[in-house]
C-alpha atoms as a PDB file:
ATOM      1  CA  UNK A   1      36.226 -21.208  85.149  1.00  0.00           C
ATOM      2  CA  UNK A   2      39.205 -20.277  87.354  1.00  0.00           C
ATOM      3  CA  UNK A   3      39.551 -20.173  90.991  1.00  0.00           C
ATOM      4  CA  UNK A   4      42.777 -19.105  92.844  1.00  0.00           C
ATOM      5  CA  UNK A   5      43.056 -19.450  96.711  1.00  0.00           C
ATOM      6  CA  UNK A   6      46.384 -17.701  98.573  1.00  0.00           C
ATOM      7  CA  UNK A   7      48.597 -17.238  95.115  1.00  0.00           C
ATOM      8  CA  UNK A   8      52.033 -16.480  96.070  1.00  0.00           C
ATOM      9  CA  UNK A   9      54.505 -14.728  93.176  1.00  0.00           C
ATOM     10  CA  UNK A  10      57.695 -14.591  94.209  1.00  0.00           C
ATOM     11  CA  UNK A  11      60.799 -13.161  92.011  1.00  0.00           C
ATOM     12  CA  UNK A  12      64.696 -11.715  93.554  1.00  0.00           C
ATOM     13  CA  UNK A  13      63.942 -13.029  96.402  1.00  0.00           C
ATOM     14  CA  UNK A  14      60.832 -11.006  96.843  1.00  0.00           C
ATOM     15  CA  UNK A  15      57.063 -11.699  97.068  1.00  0.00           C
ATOM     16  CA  UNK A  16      55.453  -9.618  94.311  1.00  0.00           C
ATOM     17  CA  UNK A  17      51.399 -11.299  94.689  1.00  0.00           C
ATOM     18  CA  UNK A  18      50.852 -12.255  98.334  1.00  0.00           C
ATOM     19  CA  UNK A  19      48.267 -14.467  99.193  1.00  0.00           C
ATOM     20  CA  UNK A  20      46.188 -13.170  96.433  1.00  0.00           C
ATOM     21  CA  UNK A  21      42.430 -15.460  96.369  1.00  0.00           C
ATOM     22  CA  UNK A  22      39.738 -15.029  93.449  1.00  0.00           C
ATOM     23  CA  UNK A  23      37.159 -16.812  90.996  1.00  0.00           C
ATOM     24  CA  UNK A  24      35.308 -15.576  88.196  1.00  0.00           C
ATOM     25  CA  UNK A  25      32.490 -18.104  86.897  1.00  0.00           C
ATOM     26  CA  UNK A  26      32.022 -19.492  83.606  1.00  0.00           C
ATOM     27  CA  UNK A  27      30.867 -15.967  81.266  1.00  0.00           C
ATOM     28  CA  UNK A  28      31.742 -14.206  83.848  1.00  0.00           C
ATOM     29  CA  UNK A  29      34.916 -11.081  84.360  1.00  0.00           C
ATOM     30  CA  UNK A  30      36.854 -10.196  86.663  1.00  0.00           C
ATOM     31  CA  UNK A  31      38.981  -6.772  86.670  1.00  0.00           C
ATOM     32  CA  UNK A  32      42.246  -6.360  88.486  1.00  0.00           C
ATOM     33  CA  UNK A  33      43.149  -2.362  88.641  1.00  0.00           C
ATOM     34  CA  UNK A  34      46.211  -1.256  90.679  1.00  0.00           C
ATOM     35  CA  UNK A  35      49.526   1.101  90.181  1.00  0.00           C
ATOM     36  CA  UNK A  36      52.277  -0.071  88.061  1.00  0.00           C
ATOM     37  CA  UNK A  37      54.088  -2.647  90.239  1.00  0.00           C
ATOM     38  CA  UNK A  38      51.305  -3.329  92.433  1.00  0.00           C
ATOM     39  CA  UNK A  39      51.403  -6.896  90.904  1.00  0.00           C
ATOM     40  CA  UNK A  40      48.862  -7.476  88.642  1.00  0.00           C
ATOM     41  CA  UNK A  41      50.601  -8.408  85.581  1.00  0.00           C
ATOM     42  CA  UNK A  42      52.981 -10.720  87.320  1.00  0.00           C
ATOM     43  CA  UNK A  43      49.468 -12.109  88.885  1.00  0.00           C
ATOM     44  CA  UNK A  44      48.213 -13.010  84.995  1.00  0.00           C
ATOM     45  CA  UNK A  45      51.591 -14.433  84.041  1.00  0.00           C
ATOM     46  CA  UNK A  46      51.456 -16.660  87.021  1.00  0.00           C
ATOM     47  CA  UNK A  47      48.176 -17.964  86.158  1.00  0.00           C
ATOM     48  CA  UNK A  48      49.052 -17.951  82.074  1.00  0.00           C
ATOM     49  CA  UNK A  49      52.025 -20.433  83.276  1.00  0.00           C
ATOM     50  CA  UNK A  50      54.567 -17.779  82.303  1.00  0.00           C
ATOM     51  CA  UNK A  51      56.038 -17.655  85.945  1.00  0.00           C
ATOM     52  CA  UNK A  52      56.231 -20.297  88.549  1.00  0.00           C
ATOM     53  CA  UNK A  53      53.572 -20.319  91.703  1.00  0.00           C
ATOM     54  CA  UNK A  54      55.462 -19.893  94.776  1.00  0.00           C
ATOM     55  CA  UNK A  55      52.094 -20.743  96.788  1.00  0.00           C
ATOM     56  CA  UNK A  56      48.359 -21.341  96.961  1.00  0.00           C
ATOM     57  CA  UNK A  57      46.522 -23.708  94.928  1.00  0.00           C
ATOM     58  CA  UNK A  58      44.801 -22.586  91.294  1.00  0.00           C
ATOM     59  CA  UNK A  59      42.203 -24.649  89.367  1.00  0.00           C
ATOM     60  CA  UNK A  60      40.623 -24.145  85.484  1.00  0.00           C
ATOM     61  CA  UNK A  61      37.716 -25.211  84.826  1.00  0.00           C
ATOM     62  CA  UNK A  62      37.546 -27.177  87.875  1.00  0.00           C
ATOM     63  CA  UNK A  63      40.725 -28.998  87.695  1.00  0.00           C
ATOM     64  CA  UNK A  64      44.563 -28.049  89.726  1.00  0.00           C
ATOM     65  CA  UNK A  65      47.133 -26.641  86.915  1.00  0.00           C
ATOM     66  CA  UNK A  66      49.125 -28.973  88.963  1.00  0.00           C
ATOM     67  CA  UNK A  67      47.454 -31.723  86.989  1.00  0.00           C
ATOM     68  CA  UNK A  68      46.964 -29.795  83.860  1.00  0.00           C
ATOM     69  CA  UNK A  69      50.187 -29.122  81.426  1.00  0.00           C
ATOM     70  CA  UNK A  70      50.554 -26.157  79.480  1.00  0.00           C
ATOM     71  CA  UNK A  71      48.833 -27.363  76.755  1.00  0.00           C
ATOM     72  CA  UNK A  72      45.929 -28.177  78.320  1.00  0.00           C
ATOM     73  CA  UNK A  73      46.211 -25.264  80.224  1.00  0.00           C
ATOM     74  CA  UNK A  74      46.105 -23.574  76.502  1.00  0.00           C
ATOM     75  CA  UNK A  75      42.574 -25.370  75.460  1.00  0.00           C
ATOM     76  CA  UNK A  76      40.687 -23.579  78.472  1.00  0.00           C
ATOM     77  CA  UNK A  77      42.737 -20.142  78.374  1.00  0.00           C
ATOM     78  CA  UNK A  78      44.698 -17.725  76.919  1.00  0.00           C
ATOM     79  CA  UNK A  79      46.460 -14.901  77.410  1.00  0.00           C
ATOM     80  CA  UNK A  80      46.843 -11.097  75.586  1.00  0.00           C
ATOM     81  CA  UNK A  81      49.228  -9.222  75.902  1.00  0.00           C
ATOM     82  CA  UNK A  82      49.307  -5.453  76.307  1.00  0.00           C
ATOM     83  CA  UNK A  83      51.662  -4.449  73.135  1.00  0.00           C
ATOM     84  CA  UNK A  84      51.011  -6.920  70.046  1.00  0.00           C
ATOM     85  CA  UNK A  85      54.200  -5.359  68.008  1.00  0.00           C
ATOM     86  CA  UNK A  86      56.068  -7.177  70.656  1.00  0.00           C
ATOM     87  CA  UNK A  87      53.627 -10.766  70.877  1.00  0.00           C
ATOM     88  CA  UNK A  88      53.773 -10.860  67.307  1.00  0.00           C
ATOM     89  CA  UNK A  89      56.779 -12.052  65.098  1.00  0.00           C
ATOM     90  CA  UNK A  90      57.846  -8.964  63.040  1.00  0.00           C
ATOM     91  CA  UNK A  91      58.927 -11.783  60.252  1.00  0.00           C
ATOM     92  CA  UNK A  92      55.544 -14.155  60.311  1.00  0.00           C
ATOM     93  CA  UNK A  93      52.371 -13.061  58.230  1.00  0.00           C
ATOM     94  CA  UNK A  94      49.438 -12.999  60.206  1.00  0.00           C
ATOM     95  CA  UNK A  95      48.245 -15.982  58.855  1.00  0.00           C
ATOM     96  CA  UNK A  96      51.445 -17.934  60.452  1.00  0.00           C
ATOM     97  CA  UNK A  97      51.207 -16.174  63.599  1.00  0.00           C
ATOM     98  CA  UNK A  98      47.101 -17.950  63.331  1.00  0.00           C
ATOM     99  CA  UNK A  99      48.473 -21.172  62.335  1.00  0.00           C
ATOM    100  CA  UNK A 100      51.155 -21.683  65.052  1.00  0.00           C
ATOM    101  CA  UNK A 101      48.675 -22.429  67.917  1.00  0.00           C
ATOM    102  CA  UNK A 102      46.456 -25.165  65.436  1.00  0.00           C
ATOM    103  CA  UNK A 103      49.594 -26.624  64.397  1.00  0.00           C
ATOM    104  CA  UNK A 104      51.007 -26.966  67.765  1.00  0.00           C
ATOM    105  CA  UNK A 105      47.698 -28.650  68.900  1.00  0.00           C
ATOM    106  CA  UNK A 106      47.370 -30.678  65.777  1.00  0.00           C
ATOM    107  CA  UNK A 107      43.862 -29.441  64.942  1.00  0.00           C
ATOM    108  CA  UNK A 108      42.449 -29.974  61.472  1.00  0.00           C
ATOM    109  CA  UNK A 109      42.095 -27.546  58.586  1.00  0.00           C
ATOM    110  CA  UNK A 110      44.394 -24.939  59.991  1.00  0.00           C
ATOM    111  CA  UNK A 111      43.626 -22.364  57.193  1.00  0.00           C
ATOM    112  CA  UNK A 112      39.789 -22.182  57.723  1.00  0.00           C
ATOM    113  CA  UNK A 113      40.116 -21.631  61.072  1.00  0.00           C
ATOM    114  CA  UNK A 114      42.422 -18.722  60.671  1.00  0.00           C
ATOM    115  CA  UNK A 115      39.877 -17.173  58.543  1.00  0.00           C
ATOM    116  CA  UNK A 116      37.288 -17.596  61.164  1.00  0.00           C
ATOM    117  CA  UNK A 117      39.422 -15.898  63.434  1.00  0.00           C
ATOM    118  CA  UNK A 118      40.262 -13.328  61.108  1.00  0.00           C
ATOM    119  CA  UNK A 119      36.272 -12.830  60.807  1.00  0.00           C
ATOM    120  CA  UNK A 120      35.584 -12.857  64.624  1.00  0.00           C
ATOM    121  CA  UNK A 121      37.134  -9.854  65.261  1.00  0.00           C
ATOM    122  CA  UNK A 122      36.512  -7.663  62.300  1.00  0.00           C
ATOM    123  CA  UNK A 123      39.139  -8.562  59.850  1.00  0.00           C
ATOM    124  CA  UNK A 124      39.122 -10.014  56.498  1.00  0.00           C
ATOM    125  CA  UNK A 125      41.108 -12.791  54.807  1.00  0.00           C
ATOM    126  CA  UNK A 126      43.411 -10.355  52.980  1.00  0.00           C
ATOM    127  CA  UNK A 127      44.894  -9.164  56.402  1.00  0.00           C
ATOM    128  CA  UNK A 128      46.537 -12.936  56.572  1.00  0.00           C
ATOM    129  CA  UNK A 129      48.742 -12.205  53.677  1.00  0.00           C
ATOM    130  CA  UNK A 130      49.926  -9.206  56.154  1.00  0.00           C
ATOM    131  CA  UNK A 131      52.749  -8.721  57.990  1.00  0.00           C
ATOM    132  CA  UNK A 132      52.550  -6.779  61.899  1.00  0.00           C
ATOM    133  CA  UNK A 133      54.278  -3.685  60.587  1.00  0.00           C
ATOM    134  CA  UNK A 134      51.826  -3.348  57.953  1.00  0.00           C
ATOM    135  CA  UNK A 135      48.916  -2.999  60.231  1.00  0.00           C
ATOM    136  CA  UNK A 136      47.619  -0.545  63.053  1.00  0.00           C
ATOM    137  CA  UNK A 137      47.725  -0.930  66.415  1.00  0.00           C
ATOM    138  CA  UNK A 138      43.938  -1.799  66.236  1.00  0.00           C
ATOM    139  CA  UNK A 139      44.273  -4.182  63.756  1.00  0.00           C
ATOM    140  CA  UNK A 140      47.691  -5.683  65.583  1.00  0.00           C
ATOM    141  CA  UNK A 141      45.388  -6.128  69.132  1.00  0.00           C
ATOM    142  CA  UNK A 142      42.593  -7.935  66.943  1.00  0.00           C
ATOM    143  CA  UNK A 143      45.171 -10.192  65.132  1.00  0.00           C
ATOM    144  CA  UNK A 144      45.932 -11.032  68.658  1.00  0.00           C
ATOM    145  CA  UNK A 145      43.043 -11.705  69.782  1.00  0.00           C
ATOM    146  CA  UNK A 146      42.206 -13.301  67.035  1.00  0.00           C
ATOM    147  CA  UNK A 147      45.718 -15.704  67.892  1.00  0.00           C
ATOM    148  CA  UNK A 148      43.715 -16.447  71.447  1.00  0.00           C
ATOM    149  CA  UNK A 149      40.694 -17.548  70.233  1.00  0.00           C
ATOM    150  CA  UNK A 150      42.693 -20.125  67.867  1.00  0.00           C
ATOM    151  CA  UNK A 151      41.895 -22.921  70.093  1.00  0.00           C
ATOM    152  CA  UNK A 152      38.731 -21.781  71.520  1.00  0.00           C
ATOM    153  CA  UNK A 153      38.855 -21.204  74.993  1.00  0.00           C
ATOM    154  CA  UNK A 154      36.763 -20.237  77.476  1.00  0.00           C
ATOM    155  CA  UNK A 155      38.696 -17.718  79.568  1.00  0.00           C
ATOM    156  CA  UNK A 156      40.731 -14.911  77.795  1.00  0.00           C
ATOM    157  CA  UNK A 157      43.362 -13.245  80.427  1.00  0.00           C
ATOM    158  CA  UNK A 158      44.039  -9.897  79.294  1.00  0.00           C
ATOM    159  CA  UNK A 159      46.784  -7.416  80.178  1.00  0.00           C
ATOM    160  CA  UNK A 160      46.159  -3.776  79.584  1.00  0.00           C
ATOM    161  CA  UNK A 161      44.806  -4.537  75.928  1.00  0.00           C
ATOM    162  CA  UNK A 162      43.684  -0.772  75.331  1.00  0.00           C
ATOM    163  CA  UNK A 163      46.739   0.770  76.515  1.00  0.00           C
ATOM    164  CA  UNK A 164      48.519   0.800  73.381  1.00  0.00           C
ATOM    165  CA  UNK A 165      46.011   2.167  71.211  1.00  0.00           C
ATOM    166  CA  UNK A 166      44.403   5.494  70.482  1.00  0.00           C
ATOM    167  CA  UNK A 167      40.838   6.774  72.131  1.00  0.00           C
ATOM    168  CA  UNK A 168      38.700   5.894  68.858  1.00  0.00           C
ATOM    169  CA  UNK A 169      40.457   2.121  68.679  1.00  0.00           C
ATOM    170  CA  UNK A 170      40.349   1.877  72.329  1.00  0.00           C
ATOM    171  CA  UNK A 171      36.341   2.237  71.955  1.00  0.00           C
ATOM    172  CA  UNK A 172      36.453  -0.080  69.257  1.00  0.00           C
ATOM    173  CA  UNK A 173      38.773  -3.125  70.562  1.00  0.00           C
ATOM    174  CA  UNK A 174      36.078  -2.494  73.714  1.00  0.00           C
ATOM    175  CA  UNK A 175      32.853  -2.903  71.688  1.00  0.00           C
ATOM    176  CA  UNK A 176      34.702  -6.223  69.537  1.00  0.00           C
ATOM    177  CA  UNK A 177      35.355  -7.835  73.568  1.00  0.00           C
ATOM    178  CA  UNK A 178      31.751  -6.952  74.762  1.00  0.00           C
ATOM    179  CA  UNK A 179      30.134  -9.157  71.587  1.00  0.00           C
ATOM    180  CA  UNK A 180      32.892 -11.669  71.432  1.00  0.00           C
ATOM    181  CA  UNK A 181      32.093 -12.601  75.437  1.00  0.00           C
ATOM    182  CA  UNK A 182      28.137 -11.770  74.482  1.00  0.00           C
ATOM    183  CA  UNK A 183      28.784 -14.032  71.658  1.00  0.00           C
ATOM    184  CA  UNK A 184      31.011 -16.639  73.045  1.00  0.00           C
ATOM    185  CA  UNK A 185      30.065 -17.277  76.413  1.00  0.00           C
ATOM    186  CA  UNK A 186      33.736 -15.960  77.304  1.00  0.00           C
ATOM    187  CA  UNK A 187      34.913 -15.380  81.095  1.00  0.00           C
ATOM    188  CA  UNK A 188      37.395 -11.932  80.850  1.00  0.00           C
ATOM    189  CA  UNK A 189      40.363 -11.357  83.976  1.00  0.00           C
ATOM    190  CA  UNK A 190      41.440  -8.035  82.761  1.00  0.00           C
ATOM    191  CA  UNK A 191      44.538  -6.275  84.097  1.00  0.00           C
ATOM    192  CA  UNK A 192      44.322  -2.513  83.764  1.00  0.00           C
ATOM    193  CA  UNK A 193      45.376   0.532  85.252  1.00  0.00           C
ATOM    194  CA  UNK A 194      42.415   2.545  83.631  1.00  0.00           C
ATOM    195  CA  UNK A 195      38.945   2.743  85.514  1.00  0.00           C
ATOM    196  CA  UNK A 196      36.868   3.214  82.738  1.00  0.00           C
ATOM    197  CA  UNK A 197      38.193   0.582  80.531  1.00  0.00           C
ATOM    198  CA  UNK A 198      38.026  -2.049  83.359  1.00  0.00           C
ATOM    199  CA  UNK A 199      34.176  -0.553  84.031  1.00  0.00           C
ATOM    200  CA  UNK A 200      33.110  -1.056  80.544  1.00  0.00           C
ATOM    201  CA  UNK A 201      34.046  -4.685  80.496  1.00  0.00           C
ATOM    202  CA  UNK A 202      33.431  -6.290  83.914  1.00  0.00           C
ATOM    203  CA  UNK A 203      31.050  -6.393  86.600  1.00  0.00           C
ATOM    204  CA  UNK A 204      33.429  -6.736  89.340  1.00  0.00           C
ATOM    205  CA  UNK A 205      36.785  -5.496  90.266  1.00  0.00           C
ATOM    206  CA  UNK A 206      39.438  -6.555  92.543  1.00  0.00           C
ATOM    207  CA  UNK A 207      41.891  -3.473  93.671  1.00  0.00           C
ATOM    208  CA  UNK A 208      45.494  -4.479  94.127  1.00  0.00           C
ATOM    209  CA  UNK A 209      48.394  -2.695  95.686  1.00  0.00           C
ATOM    210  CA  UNK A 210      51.461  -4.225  96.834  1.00  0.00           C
ATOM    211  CA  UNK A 211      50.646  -7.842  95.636  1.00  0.00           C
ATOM    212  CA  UNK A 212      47.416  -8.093  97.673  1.00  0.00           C
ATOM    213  CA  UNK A 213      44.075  -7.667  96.997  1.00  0.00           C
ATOM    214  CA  UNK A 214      42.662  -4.465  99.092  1.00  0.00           C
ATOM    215  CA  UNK A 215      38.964  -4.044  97.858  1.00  0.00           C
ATOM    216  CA  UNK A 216      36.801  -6.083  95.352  1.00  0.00           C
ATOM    217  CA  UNK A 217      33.545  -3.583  94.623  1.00  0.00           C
ATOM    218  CA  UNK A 218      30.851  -3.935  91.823  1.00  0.00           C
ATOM    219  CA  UNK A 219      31.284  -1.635  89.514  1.00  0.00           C
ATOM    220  CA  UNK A 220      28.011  -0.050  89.925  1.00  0.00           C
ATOM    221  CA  UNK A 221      29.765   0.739  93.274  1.00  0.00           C
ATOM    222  CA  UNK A 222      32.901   2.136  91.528  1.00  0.00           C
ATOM    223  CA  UNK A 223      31.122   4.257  89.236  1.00  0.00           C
ATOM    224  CA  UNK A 224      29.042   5.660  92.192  1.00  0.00           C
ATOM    225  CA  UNK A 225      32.288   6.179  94.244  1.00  0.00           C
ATOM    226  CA  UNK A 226      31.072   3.887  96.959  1.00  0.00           C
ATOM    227  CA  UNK A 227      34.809   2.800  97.768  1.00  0.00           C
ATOM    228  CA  UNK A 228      35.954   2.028 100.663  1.00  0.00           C
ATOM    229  CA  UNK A 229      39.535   1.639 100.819  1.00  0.00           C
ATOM    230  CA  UNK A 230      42.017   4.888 100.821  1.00  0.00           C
ATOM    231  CA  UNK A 231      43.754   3.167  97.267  1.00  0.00           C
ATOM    232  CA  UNK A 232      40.557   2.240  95.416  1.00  0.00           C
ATOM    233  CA  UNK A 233      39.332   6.058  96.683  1.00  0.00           C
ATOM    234  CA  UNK A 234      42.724   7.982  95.362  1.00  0.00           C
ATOM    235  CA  UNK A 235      42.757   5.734  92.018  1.00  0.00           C
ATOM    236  CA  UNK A 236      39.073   6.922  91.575  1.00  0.00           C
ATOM    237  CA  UNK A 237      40.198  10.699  92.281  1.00  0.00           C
ATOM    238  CA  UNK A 238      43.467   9.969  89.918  1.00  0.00           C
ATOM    239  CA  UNK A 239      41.165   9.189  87.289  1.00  0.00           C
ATOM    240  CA  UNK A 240      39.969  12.024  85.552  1.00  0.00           C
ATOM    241  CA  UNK A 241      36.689  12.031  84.060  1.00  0.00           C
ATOM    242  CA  UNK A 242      36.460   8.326  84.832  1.00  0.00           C
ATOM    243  CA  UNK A 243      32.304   8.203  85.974  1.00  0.00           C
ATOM    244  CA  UNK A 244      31.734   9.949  82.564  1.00  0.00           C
ATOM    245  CA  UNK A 245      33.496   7.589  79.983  1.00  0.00           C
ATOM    246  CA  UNK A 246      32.516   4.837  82.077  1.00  0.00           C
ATOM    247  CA  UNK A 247      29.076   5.234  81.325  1.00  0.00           C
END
């Protein structure tokens, strides 16, 4: 679904992803785990189209970006961001914020589909009369999600989507992304800082600090504490109680 060879982020001046080279196969996921400013979430911008390539080549779904424009780019992927109060238009309902990306595309019957969306990820049609501020931060992530699946892709790129939430909606947004790729046929790239998220949702996972990757490892291998770089070791000794929720 998405294959990057030698991606180069660069921003001041500076190169903040260096030669960075993945793929993750159709259904398949990918995590990318690393310190905050290790690079990761400039990585998934880069990819999303939010910030320029400075180098390497990229294809989706078997064709260069360079060909594809952002709209097209759109129909194969999308992205989610970590906080949904800030993705999501304090002054649209939810049913607007659905709409947008059908509208944009010009695909038919807008309002069904944002009730199928709604339905996807565990929400009824009353939550479209809603407005952000009226909802959790559970139900704000699954309105979000619910915004990427609008044109029915088949990569999601997310960044750090449990981070904002509590333990018991944390479990829950995890369960709702296991059945929608189970479901779907979805390939994942998840950015994360926390082990046992990134282990519940992928079976590989790429460790990144300073804009390079140092370690990919199963993560069979990561809950076993077979690393062996010095980062992906200390993350795993950072992280307490990670083999035990990971399970």
């Amino acid at each position: 679904m998405i294959a990057a060879d030698g991606i180069v982020v660069r921003r001041g001046g500076r190169d903040v992803v260096r030669g960075v080279s993945f793929a993750v196969e159709q259904g398949g996921a990918l995590g990318i785990v690393g310190e905050s400013g290790s690079g990761k979430s400039s990585l998934l911008r880069a990819l999303a189209g939010l910030e320029l390539l400075a180098g390497g080549a990229l294809t989706v779904d078997g064709a260069s970006v360079a060909a594809l424009g952002l709209r097209a780019r759109g129909r194969v992927m999308q992205l989610v961001f970590q906080d949904p109060y800030d993705s999501l238009h304090p002054r649209q309902t939810v049913a607007r914020a659905l709409a947008e990306p059908a509208l944009v595309h010009r695909l038919d019957n807008p309002a069904a589909r944002v009730v199928a969306a709604l339905d996807a990820v565990g929400l009824d049609a009353r939550f479209r009369f809603r407005f952000p501020h009226q909802l959790s931060g559970g139900q704000r992530q699954r309105v979000a999600i619910a915004r990427a699946l609008m044109l029915e892709p088949r990569l999601l790129l997310l960044d750090e989507p449990t981070s904002a939430l509590d333990v018991l909606a944390q479990a829950e947004l995890i369960e709702l992304l296991r059945r929608l790729r189970r479901e779907r046929g979805l390939a994942y790239l998840l950015v994360t800082h926390d082990l046992a998220v990134v282990a519940q949702l992928v079976e590989r996972v790429a460790v990144m600090q300073e804009g390079r990757f140092v370690e990919t490892i199963d993560t069979e291998a990561l809950r076993a504490g077979a690393a062996y770089h010095p980062h992906t070791q200390a993350l795993i000794a950072a992280s307490q109680g990670f083999r035990r929720r990971a399970r």
